[in-house]
Protein backbone atom coordinates (compact mmCIF):
# COMPACT_ATOMS: atom_id res chain seq x y z
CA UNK A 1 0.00 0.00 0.00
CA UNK A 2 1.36 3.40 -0.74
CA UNK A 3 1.40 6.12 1.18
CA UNK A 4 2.39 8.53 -0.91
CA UNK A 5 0.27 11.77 -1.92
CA UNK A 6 -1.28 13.14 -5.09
CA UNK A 7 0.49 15.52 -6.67
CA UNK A 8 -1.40 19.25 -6.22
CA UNK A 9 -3.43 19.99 -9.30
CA UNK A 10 -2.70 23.26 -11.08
CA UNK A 11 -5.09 23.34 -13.54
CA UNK A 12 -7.69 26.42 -13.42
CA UNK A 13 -10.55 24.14 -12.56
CA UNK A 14 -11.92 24.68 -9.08
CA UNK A 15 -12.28 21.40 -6.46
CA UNK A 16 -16.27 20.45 -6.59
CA UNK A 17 -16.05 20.88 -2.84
CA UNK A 18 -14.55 24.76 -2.24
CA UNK A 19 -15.21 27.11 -0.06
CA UNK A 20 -17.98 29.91 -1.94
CA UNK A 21 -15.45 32.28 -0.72
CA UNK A 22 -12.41 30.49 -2.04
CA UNK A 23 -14.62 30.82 -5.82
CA UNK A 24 -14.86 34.35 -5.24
CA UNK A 25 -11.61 34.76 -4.80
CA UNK A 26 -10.43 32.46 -7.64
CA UNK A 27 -11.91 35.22 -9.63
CA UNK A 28 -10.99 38.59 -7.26
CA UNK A 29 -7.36 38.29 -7.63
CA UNK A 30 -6.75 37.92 -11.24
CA UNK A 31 -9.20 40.69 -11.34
CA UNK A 32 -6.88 42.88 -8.50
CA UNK A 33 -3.74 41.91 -10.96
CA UNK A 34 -5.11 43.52 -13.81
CA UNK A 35 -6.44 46.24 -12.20
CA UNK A 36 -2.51 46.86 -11.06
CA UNK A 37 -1.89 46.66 -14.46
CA UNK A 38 -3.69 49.08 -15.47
CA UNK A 39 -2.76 51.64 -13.16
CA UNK A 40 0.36 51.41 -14.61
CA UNK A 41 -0.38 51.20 -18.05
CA UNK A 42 -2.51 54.11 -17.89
CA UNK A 43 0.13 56.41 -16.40
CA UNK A 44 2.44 55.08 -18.88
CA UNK A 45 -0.01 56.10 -21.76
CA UNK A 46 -0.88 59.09 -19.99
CA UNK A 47 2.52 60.65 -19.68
CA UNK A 48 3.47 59.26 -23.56
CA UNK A 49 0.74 60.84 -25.53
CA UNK A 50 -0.50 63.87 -22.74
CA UNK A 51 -4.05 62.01 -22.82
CA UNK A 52 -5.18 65.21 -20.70
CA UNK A 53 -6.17 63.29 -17.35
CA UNK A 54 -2.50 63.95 -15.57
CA UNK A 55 -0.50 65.39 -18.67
CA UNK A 56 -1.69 67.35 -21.47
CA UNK A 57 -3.92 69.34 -19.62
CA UNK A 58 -4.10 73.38 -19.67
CA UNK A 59 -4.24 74.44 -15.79
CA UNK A 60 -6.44 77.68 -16.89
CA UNK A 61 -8.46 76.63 -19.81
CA UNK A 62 -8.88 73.16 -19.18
CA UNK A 63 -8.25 71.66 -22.68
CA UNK A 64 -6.86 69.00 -23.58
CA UNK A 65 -4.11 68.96 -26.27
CA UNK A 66 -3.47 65.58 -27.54
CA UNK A 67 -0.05 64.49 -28.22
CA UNK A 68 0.94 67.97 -27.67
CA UNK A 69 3.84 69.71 -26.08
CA UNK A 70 3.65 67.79 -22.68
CA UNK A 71 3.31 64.06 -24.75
CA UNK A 72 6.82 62.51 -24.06
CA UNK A 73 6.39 61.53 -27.66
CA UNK A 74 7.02 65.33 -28.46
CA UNK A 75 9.90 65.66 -26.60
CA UNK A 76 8.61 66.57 -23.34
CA UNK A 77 10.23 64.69 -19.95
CA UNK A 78 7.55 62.80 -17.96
CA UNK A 79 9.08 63.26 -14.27
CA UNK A 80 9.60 66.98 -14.84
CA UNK A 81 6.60 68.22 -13.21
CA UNK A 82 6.32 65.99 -10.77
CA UNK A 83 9.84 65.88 -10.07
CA UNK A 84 9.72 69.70 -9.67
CA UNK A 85 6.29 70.38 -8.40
CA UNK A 86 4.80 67.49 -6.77
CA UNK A 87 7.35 65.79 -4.23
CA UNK A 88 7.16 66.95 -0.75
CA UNK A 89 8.83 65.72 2.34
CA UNK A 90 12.46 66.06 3.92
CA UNK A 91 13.76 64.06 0.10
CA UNK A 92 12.06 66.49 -1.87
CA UNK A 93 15.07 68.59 -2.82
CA UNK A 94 17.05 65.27 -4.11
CA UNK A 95 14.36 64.22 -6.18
CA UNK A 96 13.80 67.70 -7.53
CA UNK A 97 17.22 67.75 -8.06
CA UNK A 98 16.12 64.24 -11.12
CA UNK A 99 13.80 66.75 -12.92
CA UNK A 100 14.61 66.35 -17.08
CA UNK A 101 17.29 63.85 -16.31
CA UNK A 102 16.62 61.70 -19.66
CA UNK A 103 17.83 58.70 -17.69
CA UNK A 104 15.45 59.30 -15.45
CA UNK A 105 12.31 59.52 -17.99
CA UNK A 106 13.64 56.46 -19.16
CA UNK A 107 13.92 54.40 -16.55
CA UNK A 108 10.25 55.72 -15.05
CA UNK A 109 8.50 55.05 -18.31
CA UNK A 110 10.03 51.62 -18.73
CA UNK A 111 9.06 50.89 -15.19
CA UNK A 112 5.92 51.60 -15.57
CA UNK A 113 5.28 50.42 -19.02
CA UNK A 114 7.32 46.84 -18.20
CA UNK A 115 5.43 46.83 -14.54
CA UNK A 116 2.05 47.37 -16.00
CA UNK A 117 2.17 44.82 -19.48
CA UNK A 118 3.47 42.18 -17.54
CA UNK A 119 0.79 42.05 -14.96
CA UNK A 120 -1.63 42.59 -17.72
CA UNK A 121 -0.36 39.45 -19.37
CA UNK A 122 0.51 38.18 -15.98
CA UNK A 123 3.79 37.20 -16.97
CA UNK A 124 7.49 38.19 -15.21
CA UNK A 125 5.59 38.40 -11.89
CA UNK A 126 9.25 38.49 -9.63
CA UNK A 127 10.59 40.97 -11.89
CA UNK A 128 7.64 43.13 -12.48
CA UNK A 129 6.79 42.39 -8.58
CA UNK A 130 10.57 44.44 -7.89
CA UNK A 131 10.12 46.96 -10.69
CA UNK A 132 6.68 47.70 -9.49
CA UNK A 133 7.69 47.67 -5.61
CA UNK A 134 10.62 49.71 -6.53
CA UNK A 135 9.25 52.35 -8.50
CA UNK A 136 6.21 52.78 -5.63
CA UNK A 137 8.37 53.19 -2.52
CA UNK A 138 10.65 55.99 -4.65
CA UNK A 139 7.12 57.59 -5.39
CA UNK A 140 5.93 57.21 -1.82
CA UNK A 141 9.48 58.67 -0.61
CA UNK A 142 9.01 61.57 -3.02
CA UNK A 143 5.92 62.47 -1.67
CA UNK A 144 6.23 62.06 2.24
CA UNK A 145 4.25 64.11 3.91
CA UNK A 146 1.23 63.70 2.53
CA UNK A 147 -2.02 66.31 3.15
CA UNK A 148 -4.60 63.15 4.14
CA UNK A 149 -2.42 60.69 5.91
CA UNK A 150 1.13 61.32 7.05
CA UNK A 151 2.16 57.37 7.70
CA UNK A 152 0.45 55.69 5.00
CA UNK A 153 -0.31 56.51 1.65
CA UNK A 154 -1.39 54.84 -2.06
CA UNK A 155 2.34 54.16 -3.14
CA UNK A 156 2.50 52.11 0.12
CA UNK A 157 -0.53 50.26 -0.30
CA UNK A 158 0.24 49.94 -4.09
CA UNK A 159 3.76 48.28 -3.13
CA UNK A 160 1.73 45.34 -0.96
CA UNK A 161 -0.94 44.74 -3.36
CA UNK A 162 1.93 44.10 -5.37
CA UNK A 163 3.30 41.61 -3.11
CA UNK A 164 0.55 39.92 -2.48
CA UNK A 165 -0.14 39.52 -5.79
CA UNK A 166 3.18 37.84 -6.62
CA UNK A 167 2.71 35.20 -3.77
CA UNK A 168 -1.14 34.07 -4.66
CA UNK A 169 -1.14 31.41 -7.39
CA UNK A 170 -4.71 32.34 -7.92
CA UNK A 171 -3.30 35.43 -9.64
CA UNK A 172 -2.00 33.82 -12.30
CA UNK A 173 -5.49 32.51 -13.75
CA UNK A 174 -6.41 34.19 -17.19
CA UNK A 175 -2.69 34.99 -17.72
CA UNK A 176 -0.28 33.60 -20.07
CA UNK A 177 1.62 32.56 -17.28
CA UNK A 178 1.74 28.44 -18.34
CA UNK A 179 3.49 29.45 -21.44
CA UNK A 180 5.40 31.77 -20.13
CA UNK A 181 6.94 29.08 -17.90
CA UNK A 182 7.63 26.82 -20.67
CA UNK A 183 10.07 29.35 -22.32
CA UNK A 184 13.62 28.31 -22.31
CA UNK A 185 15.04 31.70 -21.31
CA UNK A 186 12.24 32.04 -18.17
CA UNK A 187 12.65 28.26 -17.37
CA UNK A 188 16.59 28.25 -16.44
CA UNK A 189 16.46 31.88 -14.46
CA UNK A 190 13.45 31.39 -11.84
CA UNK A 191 13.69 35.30 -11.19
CA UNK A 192 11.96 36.07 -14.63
CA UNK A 193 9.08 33.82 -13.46
């Protein structure tokens, strides 16, 4: 008689004897990973083309110019006014002092670009996990003192959810995670899993 155990299943389809709550959240936290994603994506976008929600906006008039002069498409660097304007805190004059560095634009936009496609696609979870955990805690030391909550605020939180979703399998359901895996390149260096 063997004694040995079944192997754990890790196909999508749910035991016929789960929790209710454990179904909910088979479909909660693929939904919270692409909701990540696409707060990244979106500022990505955003701060490319000036879609006028964060960039691209007139302060007086209110309109909206399209791929105009604040679209880092045109030219114009997507940490400047942020960099400049929006940091507070006792770090604020070091990362005023990043404002227009092209290195700088670069690396944010590829952060947030890499961060937000491969939760999307729910692929490079460790590394976009680090990127994404990385780029939040600079944002949330940028802007320290905060006017609604002095100890914790949305780059914090942001930086957990992140976490969290790297640790739950259940995030990886409707991703291309499986063939991910399989890729020769992802297979030998677990840290692009």
């Amino acid at each position: 008689m063997s004694t040995t155990a079944a192997p754990l299943s890790t196909s999508n389809a749910a035991p016929a004897t789960a929790h209710p709550l454990a179904l909910r959240l088979r479909i909660v936290w693929p939904l919270l990973r692409i909701a990540m994603s696409l707060i990244f994506l979106w500022a990505f976008l955003d701060k490319t083309f000036a879609l006028g929600f964060a960039t691209g906006r007139d302060a007086e008039t209110g309109a909206v110019k399209v791929l105009g002069p604040a679209a880092w498409v045109a030219g114009a660097s997507p940490t400047s006014g942020f960099l400049q304007y929006g940091t507070s805190g006792p770090l604020a004059p070091q990362f005023a002092a990043l404002a227009g560095n092209p290195a700088i634009d670069w690396l944010f936009m590829l952060g947030m670009g890499g961060v937000g496609i491969a939760l999307l696609l729910g692929i490079a979870t460790r590394l976009a996990t680090v990127g994404g955990v990385t780029l939040m805690l600079l944002l949330g030391l940028a802007t320290w003192q905060s006017e609604n909550n002095p100890i914790v605020n949305e780059h914090l939180i942001y930086a957990l959810v992140l976490v969290a979703l790297a640790i739950q399998p259940e995030t990886r359901r409707w991703s291309l995670d499986p063939i991910w895996r399989r890729l020769p390149l992802v297979h030998r260096a677990p840290l692009r899993r």
